[in-house]
N, C-alpha and C. Protein backbone atom coordinates (compact mmCIF):
# COMPACT_ATOMS: atom_id res chain seq x y z
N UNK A 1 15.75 14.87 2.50
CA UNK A 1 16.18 14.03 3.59
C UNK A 1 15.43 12.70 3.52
N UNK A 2 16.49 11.68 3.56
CA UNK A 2 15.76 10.19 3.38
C UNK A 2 14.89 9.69 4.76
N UNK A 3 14.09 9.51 4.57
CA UNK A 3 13.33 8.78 6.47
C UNK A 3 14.00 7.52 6.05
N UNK A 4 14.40 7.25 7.85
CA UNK A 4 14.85 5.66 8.03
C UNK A 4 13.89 4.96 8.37
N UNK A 5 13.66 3.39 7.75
CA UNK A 5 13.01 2.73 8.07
C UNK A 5 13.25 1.97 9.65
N UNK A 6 12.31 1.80 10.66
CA UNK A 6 12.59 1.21 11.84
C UNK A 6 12.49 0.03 11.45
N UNK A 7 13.75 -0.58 12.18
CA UNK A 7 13.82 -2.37 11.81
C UNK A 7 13.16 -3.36 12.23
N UNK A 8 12.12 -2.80 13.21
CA UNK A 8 11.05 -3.72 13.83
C UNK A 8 9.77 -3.98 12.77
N UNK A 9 10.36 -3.04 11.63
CA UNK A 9 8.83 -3.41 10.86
C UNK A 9 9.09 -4.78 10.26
N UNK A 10 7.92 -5.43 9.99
CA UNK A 10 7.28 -6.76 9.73
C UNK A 10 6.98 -6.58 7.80
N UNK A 11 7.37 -7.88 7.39
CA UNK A 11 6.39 -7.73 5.99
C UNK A 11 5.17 -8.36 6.06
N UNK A 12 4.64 -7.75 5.90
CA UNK A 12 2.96 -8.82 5.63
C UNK A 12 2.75 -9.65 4.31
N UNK A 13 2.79 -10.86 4.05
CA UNK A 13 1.73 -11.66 3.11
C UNK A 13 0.61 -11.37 2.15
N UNK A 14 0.11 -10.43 1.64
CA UNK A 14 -1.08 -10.26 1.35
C UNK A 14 -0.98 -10.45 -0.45
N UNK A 15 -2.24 -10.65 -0.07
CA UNK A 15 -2.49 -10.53 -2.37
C UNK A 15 -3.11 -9.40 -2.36
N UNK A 16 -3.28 -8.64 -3.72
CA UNK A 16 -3.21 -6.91 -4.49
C UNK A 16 -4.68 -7.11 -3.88
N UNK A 17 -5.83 -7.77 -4.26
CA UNK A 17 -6.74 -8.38 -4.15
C UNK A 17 -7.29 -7.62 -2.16
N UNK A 18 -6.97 -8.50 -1.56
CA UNK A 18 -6.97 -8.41 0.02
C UNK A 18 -6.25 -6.89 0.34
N UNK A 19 -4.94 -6.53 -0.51
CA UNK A 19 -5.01 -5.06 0.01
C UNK A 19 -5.65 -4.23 -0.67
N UNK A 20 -6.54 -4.12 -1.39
CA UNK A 20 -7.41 -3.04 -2.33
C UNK A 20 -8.60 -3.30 -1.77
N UNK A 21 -9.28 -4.60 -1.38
CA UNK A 21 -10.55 -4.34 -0.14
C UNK A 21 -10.09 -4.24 0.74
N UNK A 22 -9.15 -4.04 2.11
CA UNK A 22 -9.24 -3.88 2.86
C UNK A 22 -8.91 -2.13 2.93
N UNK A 23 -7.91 -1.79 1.84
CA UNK A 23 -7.92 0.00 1.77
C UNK A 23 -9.43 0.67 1.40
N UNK A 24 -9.94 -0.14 0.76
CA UNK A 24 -11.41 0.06 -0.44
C UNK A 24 -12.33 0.44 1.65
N UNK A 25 -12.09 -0.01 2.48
CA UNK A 25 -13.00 -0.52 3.87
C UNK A 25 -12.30 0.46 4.38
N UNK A 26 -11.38 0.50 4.87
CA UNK A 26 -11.19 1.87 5.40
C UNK A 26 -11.25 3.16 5.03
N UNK A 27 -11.48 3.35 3.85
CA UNK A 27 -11.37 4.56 2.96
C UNK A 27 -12.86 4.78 2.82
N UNK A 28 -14.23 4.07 2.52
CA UNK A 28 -15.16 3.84 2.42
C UNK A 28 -15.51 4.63 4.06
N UNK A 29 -15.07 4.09 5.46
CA UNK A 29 -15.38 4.56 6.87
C UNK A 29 -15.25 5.70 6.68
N UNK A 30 -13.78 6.46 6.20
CA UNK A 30 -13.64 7.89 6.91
C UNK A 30 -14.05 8.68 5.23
N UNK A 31 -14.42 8.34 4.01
CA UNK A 31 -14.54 9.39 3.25
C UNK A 31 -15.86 10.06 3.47
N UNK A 32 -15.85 11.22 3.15
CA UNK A 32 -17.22 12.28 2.89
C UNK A 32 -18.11 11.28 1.80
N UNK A 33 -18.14 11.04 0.71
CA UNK A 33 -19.03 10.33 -0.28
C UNK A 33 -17.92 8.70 -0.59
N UNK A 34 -19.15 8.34 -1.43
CA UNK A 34 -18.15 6.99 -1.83
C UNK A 34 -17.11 7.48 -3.04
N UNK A 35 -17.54 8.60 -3.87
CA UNK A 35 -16.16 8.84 -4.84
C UNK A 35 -15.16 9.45 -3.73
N UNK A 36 -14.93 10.20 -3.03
CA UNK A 36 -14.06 10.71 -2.51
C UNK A 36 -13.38 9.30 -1.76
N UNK A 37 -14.22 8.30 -1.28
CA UNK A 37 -13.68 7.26 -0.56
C UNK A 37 -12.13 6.63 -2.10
N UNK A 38 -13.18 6.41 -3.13
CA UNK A 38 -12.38 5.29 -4.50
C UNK A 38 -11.40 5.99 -4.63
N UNK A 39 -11.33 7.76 -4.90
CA UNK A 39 -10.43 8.14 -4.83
C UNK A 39 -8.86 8.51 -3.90
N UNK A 40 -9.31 8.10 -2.45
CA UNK A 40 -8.79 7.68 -1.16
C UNK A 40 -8.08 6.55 -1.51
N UNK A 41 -8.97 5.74 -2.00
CA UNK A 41 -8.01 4.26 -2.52
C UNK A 41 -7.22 3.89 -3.04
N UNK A 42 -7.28 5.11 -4.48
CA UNK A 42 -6.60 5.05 -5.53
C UNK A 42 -5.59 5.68 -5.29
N UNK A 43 -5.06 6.55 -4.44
CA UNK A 43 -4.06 7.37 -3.83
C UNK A 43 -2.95 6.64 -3.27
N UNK A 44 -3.78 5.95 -2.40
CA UNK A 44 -3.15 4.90 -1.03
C UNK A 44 -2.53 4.07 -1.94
N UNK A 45 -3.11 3.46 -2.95
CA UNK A 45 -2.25 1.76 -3.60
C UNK A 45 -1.32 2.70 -4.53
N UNK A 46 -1.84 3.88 -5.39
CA UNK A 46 -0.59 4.50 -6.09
C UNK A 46 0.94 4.46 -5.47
N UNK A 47 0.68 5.24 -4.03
CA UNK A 47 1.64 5.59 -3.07
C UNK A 47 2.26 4.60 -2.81
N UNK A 48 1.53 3.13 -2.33
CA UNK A 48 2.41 1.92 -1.98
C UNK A 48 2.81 1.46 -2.68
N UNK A 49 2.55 0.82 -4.30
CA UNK A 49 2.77 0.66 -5.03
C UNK A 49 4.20 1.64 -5.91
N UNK A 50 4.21 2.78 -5.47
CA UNK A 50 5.41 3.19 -6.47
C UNK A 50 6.67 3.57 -4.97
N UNK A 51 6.66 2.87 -3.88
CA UNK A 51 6.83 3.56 -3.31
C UNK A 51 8.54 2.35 -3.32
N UNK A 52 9.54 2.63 -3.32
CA UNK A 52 10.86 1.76 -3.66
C UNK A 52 11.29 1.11 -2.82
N UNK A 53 11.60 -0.52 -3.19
CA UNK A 53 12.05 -1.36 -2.25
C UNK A 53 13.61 -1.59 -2.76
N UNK A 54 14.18 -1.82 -1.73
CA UNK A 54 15.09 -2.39 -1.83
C UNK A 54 15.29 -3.30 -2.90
N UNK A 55 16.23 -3.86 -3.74
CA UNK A 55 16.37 -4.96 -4.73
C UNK A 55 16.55 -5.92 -4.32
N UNK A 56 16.57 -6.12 -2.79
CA UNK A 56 17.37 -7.29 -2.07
C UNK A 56 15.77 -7.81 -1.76
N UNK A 57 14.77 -7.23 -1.52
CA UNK A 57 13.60 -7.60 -0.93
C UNK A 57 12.53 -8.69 -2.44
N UNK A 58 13.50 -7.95 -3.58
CA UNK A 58 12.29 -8.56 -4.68
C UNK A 58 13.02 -10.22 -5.31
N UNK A 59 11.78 -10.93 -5.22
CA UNK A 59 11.87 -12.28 -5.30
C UNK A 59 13.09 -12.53 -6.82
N UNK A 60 14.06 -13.29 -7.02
CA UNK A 60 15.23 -13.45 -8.03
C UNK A 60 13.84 -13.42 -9.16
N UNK A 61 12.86 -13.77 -9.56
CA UNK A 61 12.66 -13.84 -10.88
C UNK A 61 12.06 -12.42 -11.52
N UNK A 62 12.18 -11.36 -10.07
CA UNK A 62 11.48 -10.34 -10.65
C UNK A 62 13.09 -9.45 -11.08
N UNK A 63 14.04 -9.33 -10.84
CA UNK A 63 15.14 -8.89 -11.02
C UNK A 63 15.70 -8.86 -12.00
């Protein structure tokens, strides 16, 4: 079963950069050690990163 996206969501601006410290900072708060935190991190950007956009959303030169 597909989840629908709610249409109130927003895109955010960010560079890979700004979202890998700011996941790197929250993951760092709630992990047990700091590897369990990197590995928290590495999860989170996998997940967003493979996670499928629309073709309509990606800029014409990436297409």
């Amino acid at each position: 079963m597909k989840k629908q996206l709610d249409e109130s969501v927003e895109k955010i601006e960010t560079t890979i950069g700004e979202l890998i410290t700011i996941i790197t900072e929250i993951a760092l708060e709630d992990g047990k050690s700091e590897e369990e935190s990197y590995e928290l991190t590495s999860k989170t950007l996998e997940r967003i990163l493979r996670h499928k956009t629309n073709d309509t959303d990606l800029p014409p030169n990436i297409m």
